[in-house]
C-alpha atoms as a PDB file:
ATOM      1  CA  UNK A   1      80.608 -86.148 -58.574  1.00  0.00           C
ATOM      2  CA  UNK A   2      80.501 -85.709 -54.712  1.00  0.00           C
ATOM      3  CA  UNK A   3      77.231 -86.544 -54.672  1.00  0.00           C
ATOM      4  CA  UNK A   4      77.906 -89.531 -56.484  1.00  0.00           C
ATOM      5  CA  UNK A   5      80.722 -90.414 -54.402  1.00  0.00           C
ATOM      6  CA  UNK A   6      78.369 -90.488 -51.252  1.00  0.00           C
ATOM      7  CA  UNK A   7      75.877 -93.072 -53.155  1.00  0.00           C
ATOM      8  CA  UNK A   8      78.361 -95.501 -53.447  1.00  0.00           C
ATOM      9  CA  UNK A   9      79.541 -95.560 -50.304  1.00  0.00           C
ATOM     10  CA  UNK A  10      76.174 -95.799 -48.993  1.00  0.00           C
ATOM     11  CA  UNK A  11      75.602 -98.432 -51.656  1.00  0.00           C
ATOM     12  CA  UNK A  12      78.821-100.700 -50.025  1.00  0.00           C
ATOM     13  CA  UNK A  13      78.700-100.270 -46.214  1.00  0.00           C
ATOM     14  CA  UNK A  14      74.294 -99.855 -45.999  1.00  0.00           C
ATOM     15  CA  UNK A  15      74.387-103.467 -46.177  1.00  0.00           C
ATOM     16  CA  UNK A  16      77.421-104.060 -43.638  1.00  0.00           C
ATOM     17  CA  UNK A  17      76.167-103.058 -40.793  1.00  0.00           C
ATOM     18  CA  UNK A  18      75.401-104.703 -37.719  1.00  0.00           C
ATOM     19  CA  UNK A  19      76.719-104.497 -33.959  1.00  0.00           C
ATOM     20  CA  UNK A  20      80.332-104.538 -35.345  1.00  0.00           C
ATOM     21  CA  UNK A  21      83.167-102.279 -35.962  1.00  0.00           C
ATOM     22  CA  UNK A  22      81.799 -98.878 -36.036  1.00  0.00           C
ATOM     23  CA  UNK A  23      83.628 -95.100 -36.323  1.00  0.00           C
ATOM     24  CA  UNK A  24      82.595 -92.875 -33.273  1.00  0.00           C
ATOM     25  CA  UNK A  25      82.728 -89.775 -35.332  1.00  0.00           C
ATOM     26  CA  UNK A  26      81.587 -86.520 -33.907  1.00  0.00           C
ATOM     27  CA  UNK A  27      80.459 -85.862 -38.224  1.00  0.00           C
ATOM     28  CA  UNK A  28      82.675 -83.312 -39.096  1.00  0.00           C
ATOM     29  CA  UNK A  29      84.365 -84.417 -42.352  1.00  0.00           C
ATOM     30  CA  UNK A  30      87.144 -83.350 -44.782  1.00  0.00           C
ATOM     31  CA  UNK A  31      87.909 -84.554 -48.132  1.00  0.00           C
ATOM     32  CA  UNK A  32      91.416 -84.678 -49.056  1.00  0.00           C
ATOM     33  CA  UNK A  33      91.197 -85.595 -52.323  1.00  0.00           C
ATOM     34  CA  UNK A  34      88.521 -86.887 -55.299  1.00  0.00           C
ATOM     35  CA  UNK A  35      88.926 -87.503 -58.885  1.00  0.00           C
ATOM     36  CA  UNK A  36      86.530 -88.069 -61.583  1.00  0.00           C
ATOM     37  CA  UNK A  37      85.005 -92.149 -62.176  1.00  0.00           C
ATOM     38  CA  UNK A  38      84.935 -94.508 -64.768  1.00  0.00           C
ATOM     39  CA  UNK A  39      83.048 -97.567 -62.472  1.00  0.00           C
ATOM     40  CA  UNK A  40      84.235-100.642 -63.233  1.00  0.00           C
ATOM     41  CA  UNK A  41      87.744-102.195 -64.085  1.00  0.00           C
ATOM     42  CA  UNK A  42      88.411-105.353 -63.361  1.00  0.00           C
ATOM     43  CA  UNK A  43      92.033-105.287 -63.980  1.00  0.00           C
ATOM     44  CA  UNK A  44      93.271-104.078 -60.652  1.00  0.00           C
ATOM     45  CA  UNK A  45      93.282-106.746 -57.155  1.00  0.00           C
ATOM     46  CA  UNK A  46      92.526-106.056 -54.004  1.00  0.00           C
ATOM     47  CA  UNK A  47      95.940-106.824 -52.463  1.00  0.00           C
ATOM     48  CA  UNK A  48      97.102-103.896 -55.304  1.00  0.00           C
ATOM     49  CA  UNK A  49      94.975-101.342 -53.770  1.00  0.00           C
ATOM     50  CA  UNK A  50      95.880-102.132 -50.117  1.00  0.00           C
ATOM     51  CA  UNK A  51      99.403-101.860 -51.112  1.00  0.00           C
ATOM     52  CA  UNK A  52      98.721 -98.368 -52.868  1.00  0.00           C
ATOM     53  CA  UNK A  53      97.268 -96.972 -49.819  1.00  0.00           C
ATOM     54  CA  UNK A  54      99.165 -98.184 -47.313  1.00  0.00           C
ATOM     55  CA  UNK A  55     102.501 -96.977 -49.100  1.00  0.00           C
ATOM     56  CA  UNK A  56     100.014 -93.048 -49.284  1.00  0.00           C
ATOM     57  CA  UNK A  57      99.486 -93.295 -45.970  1.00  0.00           C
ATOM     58  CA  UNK A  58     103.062 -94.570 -45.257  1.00  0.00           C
ATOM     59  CA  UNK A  59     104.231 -91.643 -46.938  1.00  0.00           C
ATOM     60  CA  UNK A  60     101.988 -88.800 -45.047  1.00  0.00           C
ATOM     61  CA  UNK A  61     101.971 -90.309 -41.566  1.00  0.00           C
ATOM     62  CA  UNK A  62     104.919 -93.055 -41.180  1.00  0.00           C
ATOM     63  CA  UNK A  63     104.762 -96.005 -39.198  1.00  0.00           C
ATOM     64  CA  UNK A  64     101.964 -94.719 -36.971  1.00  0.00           C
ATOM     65  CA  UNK A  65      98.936 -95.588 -38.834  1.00  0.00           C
ATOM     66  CA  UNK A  66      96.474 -98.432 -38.172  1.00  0.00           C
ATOM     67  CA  UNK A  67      94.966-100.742 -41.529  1.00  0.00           C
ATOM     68  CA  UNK A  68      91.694-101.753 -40.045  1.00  0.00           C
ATOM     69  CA  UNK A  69      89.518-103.101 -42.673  1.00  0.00           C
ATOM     70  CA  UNK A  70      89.376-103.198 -46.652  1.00  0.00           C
ATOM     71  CA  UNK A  71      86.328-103.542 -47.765  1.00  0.00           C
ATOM     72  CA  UNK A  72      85.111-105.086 -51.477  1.00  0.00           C
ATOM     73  CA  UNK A  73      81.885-104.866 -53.427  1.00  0.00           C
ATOM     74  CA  UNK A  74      81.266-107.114 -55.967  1.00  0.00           C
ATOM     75  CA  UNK A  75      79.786-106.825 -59.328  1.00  0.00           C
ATOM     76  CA  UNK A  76      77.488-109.622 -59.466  1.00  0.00           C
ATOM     77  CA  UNK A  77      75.326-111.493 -56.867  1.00  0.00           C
ATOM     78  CA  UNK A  78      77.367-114.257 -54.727  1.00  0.00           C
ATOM     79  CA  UNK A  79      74.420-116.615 -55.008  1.00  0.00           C
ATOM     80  CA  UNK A  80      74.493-116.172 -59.003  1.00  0.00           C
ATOM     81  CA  UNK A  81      76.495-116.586 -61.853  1.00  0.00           C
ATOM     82  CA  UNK A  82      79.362-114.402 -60.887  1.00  0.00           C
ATOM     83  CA  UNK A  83      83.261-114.384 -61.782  1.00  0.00           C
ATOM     84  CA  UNK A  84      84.627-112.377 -59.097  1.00  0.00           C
ATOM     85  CA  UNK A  85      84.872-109.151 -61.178  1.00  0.00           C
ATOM     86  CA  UNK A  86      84.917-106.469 -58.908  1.00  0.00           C
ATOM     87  CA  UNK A  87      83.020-102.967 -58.715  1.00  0.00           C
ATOM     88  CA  UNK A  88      84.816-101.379 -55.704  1.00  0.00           C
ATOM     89  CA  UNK A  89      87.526-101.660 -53.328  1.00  0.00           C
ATOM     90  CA  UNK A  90      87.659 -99.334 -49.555  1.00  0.00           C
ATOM     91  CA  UNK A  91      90.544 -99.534 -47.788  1.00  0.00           C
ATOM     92  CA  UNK A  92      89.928 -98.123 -43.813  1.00  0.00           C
ATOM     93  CA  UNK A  93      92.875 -96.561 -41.834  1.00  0.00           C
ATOM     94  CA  UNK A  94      93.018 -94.841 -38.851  1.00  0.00           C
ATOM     95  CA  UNK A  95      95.583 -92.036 -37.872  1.00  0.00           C
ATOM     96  CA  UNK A  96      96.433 -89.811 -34.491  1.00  0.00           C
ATOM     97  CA  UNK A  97      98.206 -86.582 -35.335  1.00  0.00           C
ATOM     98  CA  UNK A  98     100.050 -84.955 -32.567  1.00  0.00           C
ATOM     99  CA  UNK A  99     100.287 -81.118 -32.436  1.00  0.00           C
ATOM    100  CA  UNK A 100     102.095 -80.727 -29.227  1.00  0.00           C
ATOM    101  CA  UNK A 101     102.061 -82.711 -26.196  1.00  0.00           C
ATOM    102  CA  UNK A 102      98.552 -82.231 -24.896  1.00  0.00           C
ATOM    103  CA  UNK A 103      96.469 -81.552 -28.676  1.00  0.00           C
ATOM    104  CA  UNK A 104      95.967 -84.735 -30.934  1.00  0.00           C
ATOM    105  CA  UNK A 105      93.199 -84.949 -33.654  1.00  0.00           C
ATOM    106  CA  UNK A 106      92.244 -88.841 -34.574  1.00  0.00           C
ATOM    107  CA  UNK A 107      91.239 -89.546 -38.275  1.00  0.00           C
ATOM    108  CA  UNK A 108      89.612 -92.452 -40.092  1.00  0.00           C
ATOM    109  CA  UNK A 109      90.736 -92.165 -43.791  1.00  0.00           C
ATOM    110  CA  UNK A 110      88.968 -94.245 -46.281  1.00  0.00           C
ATOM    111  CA  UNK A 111      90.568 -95.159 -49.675  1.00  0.00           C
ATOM    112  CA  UNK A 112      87.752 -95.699 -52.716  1.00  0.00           C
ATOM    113  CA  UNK A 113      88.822 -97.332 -55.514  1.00  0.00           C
ATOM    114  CA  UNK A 114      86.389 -97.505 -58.146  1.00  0.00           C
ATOM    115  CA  UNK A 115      88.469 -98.499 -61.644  1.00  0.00           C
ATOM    116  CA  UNK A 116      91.502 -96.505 -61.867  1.00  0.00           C
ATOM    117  CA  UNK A 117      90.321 -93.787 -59.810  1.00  0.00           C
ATOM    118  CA  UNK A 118      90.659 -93.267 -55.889  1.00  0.00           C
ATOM    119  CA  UNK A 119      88.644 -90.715 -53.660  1.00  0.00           C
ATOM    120  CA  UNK A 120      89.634 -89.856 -50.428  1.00  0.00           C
ATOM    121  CA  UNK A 121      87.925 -89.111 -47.361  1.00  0.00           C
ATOM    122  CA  UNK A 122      89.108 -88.057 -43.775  1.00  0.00           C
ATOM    123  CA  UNK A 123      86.843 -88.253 -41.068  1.00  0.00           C
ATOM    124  CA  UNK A 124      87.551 -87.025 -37.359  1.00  0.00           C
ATOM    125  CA  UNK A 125      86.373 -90.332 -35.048  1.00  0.00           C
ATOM    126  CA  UNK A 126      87.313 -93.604 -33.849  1.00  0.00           C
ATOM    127  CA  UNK A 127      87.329 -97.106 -35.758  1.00  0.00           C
ATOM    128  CA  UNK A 128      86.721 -99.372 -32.925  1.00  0.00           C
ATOM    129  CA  UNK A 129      85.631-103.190 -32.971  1.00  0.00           C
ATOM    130  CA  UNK A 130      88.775-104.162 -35.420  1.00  0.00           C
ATOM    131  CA  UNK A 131      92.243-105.158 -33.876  1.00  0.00           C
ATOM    132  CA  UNK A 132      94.507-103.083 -36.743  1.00  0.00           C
ATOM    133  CA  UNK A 133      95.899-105.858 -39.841  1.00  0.00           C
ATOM    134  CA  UNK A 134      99.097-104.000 -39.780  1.00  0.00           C
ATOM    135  CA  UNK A 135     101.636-106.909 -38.681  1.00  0.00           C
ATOM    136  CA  UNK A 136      98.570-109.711 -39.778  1.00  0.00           C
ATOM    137  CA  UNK A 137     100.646-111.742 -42.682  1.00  0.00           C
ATOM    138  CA  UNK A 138      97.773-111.889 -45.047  1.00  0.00           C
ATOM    139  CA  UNK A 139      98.420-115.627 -46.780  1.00  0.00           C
ATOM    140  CA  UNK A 140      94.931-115.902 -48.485  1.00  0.00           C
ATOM    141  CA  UNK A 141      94.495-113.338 -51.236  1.00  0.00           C
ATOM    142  CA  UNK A 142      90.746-111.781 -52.403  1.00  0.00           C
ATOM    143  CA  UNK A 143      91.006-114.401 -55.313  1.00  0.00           C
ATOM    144  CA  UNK A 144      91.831-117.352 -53.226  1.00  0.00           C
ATOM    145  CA  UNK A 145      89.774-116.334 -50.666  1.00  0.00           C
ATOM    146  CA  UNK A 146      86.805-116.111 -53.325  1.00  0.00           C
ATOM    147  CA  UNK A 147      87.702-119.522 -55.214  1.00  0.00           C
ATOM    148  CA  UNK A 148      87.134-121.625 -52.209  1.00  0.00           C
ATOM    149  CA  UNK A 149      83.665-119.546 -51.558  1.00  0.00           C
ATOM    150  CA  UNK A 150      82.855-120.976 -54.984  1.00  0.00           C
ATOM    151  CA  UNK A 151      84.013-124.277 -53.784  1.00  0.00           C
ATOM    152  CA  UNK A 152      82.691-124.843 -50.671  1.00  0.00           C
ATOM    153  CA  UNK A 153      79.209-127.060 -50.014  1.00  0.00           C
ATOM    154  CA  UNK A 154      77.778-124.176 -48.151  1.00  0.00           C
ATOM    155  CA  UNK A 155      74.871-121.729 -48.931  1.00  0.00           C
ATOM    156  CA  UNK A 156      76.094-118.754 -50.277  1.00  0.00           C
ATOM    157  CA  UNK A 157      74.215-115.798 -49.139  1.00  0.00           C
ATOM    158  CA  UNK A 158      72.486-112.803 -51.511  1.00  0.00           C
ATOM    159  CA  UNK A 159      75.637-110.549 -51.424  1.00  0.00           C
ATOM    160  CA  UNK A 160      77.578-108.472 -53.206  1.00  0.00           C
ATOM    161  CA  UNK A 161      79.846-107.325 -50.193  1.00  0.00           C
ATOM    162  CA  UNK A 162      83.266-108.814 -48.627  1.00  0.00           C
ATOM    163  CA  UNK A 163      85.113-107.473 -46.157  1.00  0.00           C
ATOM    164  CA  UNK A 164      88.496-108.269 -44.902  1.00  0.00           C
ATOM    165  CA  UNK A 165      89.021-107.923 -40.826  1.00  0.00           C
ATOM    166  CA  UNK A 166      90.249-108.741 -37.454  1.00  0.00           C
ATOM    167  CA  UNK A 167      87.239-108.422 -35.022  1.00  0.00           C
ATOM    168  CA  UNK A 168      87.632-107.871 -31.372  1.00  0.00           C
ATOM    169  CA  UNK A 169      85.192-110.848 -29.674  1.00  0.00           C
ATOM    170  CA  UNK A 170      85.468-113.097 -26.853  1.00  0.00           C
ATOM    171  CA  UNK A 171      87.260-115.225 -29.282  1.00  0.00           C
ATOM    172  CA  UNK A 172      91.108-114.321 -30.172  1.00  0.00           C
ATOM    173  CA  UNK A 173      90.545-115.186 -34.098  1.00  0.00           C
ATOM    174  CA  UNK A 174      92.917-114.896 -37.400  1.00  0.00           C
ATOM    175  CA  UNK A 175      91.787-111.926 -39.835  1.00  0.00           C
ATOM    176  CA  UNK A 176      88.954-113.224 -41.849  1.00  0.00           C
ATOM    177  CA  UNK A 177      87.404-112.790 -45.485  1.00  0.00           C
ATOM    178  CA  UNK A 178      83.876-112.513 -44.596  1.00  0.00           C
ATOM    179  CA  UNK A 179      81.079-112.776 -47.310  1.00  0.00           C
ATOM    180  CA  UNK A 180      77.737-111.855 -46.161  1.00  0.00           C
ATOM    181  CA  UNK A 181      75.087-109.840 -45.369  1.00  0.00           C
ATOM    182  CA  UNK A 182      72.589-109.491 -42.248  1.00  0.00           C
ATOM    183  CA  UNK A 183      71.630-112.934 -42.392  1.00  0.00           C
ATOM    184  CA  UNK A 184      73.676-114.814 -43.218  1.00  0.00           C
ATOM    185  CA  UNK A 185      77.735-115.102 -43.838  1.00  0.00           C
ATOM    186  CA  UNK A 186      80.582-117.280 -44.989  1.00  0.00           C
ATOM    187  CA  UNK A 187      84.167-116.971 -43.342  1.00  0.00           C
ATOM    188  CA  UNK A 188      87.755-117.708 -44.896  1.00  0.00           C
ATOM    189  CA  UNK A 189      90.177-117.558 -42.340  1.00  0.00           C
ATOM    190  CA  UNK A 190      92.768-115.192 -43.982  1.00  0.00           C
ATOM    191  CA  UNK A 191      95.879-117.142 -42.662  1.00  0.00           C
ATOM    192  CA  UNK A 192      95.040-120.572 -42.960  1.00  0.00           C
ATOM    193  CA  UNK A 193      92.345-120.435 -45.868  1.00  0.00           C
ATOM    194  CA  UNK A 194      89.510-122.718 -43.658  1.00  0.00           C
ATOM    195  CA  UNK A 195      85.917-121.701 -44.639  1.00  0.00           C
ATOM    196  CA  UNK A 196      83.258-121.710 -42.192  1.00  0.00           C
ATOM    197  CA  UNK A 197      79.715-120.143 -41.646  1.00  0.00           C
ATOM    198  CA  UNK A 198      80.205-119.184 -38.215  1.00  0.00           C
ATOM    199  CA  UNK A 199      82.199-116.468 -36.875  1.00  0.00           C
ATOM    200  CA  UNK A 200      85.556-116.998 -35.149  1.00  0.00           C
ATOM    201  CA  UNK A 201      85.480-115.026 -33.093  1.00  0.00           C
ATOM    202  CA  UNK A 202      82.633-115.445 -31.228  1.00  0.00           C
ATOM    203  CA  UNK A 203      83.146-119.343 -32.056  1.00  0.00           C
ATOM    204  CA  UNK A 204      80.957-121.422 -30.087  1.00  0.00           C
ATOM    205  CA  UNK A 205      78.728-118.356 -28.423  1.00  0.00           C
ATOM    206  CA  UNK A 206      76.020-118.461 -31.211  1.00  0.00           C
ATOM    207  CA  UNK A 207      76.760-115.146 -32.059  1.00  0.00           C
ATOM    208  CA  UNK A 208      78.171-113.128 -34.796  1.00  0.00           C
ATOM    209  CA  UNK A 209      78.558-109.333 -36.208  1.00  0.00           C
ATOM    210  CA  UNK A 210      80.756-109.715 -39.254  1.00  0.00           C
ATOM    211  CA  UNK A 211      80.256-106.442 -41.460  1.00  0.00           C
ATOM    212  CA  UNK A 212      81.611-103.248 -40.733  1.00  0.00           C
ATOM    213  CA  UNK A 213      79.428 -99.818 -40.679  1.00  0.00           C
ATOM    214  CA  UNK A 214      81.014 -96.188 -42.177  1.00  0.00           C
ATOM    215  CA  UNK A 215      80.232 -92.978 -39.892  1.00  0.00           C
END
């Protein structure tokens, strides 16, 4: 079930990776916790499994933790018939924990939720490229955020991925839901709900790197 574990995270964040937020990880990885998987139920929301882990990690490392990116992988094709039924939810947090006053270990701890199940990872490294969501008042939900994707007389790309984030560009921009892939992307602006195809915050630069990328 490890192994399986691995797969689909390589499934979610292989296609979510350009020059954007990254983990500097020197590889050395622990797992804190993994429990057998169903796959898919569509019953639970994304804004459900954010609250669940933030409350875990609330409850292991109090206020000091950093919400950087939740991540969402659909279960059909954006460009096809799809419903919004999701296969897979990743929340990202970072963590420092102080042993004394010169000894600190940083952690990246990613949440999977696959159905009713959650696996757990903690990774020693960095997420950098993301400003933290923490204090970000998150107006636009996953399914709002989706309906206007449906709605809106843009192309939609080949995707199955979403990703919710605040990335650091020459651009101060709201937290985005950002549909996409390599080539192309669609925006919701998490706050206010406008949809766009180019990326805030590198708005008028011609340039974009909207997907994050694991260690």
């Amino acid at each position: 079930m490890r192994k399986a574990f691995m797969l689909m995270a390589i499934m979610l964040m292989g296609v979510m990776c350009m020059n954007s937020c990254k983990c500097t990880s020197d590889k050395q990885s622990t797992d804190v916790a993994v429990t057998d998987s169903t796959f898919v139920d569509s019953t639970f929301t994304v804004e459900h499994t954010i609250a669940l882990d933030r409350q875990a990690m609330f409850l292991a490392h109090g206020e000091d933790y950093r919400w950087f990116e939740t991540g969402v992988q659909l279960k059909d094709w954006l460009d096809e018939e799809n419903d919004g039924t999701i296969n897979m939810v990743v929340n990202v947090f970072q963590v420092i924990e102080q042993y004394d006053s010169t000894s600190f270990d940083t952690f990246v701890y990613k949440y999977q939720h696959v159905g009713e199940d959650v696996f757990e990872e903690a990774v020693h490294g960095f997420w950098v490229e993301d400003y933290p969501l923490n204090e970000e008042v998150i107006k636009v939900t996953f399914a709002e955020a989706f309906q206007k994707i449906q709605e809106v007389n843009l192309p939609k790309p080949h995707t199955r991925q979403v990703v919710l984030r605040k990335q650091v560009g020459p651009v101060e921009a709201n937290p985005q839901w950002i549909f996409g892939n390599l080539h192309s992307q669609i925006y919701v602006d998490a706050i206010t709900g406008e949809v766009s195809d180019k990326n805030p915050a590198f708005k008028g630069l011609n340039m974009g790197t909207p997907l994050g990328e694991w260690p």
